[in-house]
Protein backbone atom coordinates (compact mmCIF):
# COMPACT_ATOMS: atom_id res chain seq x y z
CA UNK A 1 17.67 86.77 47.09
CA UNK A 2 19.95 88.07 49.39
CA UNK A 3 20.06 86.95 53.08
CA UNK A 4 20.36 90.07 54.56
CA UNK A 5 20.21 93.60 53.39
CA UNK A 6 19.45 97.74 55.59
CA UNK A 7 15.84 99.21 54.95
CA UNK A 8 16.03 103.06 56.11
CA UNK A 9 12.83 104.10 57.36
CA UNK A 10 11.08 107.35 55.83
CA UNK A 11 8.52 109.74 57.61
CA UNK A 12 5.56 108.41 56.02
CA UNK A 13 4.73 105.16 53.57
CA UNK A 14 7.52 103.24 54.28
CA UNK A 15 7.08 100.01 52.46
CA UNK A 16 6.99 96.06 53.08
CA UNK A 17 10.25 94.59 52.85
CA UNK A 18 9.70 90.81 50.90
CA UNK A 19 12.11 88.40 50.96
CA UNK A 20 11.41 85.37 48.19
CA UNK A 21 11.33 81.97 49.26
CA UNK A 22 11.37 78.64 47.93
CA UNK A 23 10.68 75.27 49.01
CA UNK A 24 12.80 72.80 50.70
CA UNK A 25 12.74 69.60 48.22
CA UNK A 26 14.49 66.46 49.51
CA UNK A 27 15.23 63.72 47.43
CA UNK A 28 15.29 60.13 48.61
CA UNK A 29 14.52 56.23 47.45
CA UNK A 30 13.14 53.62 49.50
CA UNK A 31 13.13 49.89 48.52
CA UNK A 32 10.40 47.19 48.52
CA UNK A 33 10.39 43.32 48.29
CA UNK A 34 8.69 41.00 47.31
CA UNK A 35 9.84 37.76 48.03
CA UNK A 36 8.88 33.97 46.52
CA UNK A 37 9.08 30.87 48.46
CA UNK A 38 9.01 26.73 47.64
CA UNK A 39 8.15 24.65 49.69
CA UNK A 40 7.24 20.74 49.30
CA UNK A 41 4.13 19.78 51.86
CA UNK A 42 5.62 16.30 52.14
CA UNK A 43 7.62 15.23 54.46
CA UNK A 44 8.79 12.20 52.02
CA UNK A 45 9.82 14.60 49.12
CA UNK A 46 13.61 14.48 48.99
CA UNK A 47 14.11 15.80 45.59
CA UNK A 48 15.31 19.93 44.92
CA UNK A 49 13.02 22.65 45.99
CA UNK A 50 13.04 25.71 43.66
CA UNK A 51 15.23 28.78 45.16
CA UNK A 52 13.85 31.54 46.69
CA UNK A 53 13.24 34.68 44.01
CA UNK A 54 13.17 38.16 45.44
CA UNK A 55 11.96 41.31 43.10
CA UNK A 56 12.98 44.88 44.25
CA UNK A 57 11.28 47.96 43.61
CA UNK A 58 13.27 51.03 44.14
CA UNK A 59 10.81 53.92 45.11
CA UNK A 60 11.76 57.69 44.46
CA UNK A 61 10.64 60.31 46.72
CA UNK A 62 10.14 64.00 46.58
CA UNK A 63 9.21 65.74 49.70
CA UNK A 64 8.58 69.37 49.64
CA UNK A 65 9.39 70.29 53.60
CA UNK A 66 6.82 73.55 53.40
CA UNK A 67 3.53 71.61 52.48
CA UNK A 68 5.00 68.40 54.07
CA UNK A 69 3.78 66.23 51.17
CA UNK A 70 5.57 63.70 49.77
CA UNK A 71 5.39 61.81 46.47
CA UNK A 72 7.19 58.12 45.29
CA UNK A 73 7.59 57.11 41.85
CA UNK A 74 8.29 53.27 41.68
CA UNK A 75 11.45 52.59 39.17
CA UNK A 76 10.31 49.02 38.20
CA UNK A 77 7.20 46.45 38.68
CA UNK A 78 7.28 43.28 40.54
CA UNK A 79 7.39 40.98 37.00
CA UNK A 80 5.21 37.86 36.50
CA UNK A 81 7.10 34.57 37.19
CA UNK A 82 5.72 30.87 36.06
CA UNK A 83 5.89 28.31 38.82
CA UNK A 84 9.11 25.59 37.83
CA UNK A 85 7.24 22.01 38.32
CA UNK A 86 8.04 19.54 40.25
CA UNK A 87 7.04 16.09 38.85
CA UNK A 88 4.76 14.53 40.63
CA UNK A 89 3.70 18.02 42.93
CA UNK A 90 1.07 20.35 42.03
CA UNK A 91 1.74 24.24 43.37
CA UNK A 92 -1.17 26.27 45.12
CA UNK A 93 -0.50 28.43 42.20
CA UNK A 94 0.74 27.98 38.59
CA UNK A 95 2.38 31.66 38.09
CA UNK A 96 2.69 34.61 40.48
CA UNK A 97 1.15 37.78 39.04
CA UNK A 98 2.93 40.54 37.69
CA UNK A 99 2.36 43.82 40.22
CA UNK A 100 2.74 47.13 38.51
CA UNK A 101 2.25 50.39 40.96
CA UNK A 102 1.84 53.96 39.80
CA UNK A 103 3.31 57.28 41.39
CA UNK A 104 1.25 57.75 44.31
CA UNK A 105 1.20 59.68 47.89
CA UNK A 106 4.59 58.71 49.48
CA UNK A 107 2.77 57.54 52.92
CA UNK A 108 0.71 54.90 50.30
CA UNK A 109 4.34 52.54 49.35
CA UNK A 110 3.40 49.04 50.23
CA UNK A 111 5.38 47.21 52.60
CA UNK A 112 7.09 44.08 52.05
CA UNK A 113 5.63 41.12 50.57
CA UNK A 114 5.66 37.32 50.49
CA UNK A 115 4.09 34.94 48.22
CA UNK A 116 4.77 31.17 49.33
CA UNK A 117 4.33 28.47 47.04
CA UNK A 118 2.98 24.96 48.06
CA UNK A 119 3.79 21.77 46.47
CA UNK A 120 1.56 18.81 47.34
CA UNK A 121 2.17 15.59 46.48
CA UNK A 122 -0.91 14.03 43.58
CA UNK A 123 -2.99 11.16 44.24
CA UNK A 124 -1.04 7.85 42.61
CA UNK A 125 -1.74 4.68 41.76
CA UNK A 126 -0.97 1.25 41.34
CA UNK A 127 -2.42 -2.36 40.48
CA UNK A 128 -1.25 -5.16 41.91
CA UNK A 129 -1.74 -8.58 39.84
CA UNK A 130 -0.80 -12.19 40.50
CA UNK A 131 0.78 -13.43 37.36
CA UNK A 132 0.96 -17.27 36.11
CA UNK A 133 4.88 -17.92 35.54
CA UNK A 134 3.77 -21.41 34.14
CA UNK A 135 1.65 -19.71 31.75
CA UNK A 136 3.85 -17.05 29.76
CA UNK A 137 2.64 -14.47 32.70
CA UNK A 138 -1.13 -14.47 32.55
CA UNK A 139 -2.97 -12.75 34.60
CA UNK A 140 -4.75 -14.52 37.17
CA UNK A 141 -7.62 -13.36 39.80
CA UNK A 142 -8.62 -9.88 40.12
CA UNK A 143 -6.15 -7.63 39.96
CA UNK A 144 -6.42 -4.89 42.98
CA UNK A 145 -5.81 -1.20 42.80
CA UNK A 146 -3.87 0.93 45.62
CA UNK A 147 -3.74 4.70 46.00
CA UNK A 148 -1.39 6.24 47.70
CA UNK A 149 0.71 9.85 46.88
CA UNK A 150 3.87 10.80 45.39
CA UNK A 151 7.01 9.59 47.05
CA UNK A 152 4.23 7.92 49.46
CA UNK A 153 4.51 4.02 50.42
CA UNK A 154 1.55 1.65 50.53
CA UNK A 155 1.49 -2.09 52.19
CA UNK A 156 0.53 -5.09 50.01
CA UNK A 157 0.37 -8.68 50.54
CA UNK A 158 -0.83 -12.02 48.97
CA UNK A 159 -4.07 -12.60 51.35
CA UNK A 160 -6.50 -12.91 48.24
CA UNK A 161 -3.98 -15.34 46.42
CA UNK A 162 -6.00 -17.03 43.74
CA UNK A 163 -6.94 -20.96 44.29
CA UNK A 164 -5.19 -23.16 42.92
CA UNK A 165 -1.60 -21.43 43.10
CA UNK A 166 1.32 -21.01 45.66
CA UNK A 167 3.87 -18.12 45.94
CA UNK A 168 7.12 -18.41 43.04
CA UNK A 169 10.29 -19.57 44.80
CA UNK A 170 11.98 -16.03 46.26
CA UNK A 171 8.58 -14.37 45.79
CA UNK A 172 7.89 -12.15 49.01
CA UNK A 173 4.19 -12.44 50.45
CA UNK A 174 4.31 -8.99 51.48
C-alpha cells in the first residue's frame, strides 16, 4: 500500500479512495514467580534449613494496538516439588503442587507467588528409670515418662527415688 498517491477528480462519480490497513501487533514477555520458603518454627532448631526454590514462568504477549486486546501464552508450568525432611520436623505440607496455566486474556497473568513451608518440631519422648547397679542394672520403681519436642529440653530429678536406695557415687539428682 502506498503512503501517499494524486486522485484527479472527474465531473461526476468520482470514486472512494481506500487505503488498506493492518494492525499494529507488539510482541512482548513478562515473567512470574513463584517462590518456596523453609522455615523451622523452633527457636531451638540449629540444624540446615532447606534453600529457597524459585520457578519462573516466562509469559508471551501479543497485543493487537487496533482492538487493544492482548493475549499471553505461558512458556513453562510452575513444576511439583516434594518437601526435603528434616528429622525430627514435620512440614505444613509434604509437596507443593505442580501449577500449569493456559493461554489466556493478557490482563488475567497472575502475580507473584509465595508458598512458605513450616517445620514444627514432633512431640518426643523419654522414660526415665532408676536402675540397681548392685543388681546387673534392674529396674527398680516405676519408671516415669516425659514429653517434650524435638531439640526441646525437659527437667528431671530423683524426688520419687525408690526406698531402700541412695544416689550412685557421681550420680547427679537432677
Amino acid at each position: 500500500q502506498a503512503a501517499s498517491g494524486t486522485y484527479q477528480f472527474n465531473n461526476t462519480n468520482n470514486r472512494t479512495v481506500k487505503i488498506h490497513l493492518n494492525h499494529v501487533v507488539d510482541y512482548s514477555t513478562q515473567k512470574t514467580n513463584r517462590t518456596i520458603t523453609y522455615t523451622v518454627d523452633d527457636s531451638n532448631y540449629t540444624g540446615q534449613v532447606p534453600e529457597t526454590q524459585t520457578q519462573t514462568i516466562t509469559w508471551k504477549i501479543t497485543t493487537d494496538e487496533a482492538t487493544g486486546t492482548s493475549f499471553a501464552t505461558p512458556t513453562g508450568i510452575y513444576s511439583e516439588q516434594t518437601v526435603p525432611a528434616i528429622d525430627g520436623y514435620t512440614p505444613n505440607q509434604d509437596k507443593v503442587e505442580q501449577v500449569t496455566y493456559n493461554g489466556m486474556d493478557a490482563s488475567g497473568i497472575p502475580g507473584d507467588d509465595t508458598v512458605k513451608i513450616i517445620y514444627h518440631a514432633n512431640a518426643q519422648k523419654v522414660i526415665v528409670e532408676y536402675v540397681d547397679d548392685s543388681n546387673n542394672g534392674v529396674v527398680v520403681g516405676t519408671p516415669e515418662t516425659v514429653s517434650g519436642q524435638t531439640s526441646g529440653t525437659v527437667d528431671w530429678n530423683t524426688d520419687s527415688l525408690p526406698t531402700g536406695y541412695k544416689l550412685a557415687k557421681g550420680q547427679a539428682a537432677s
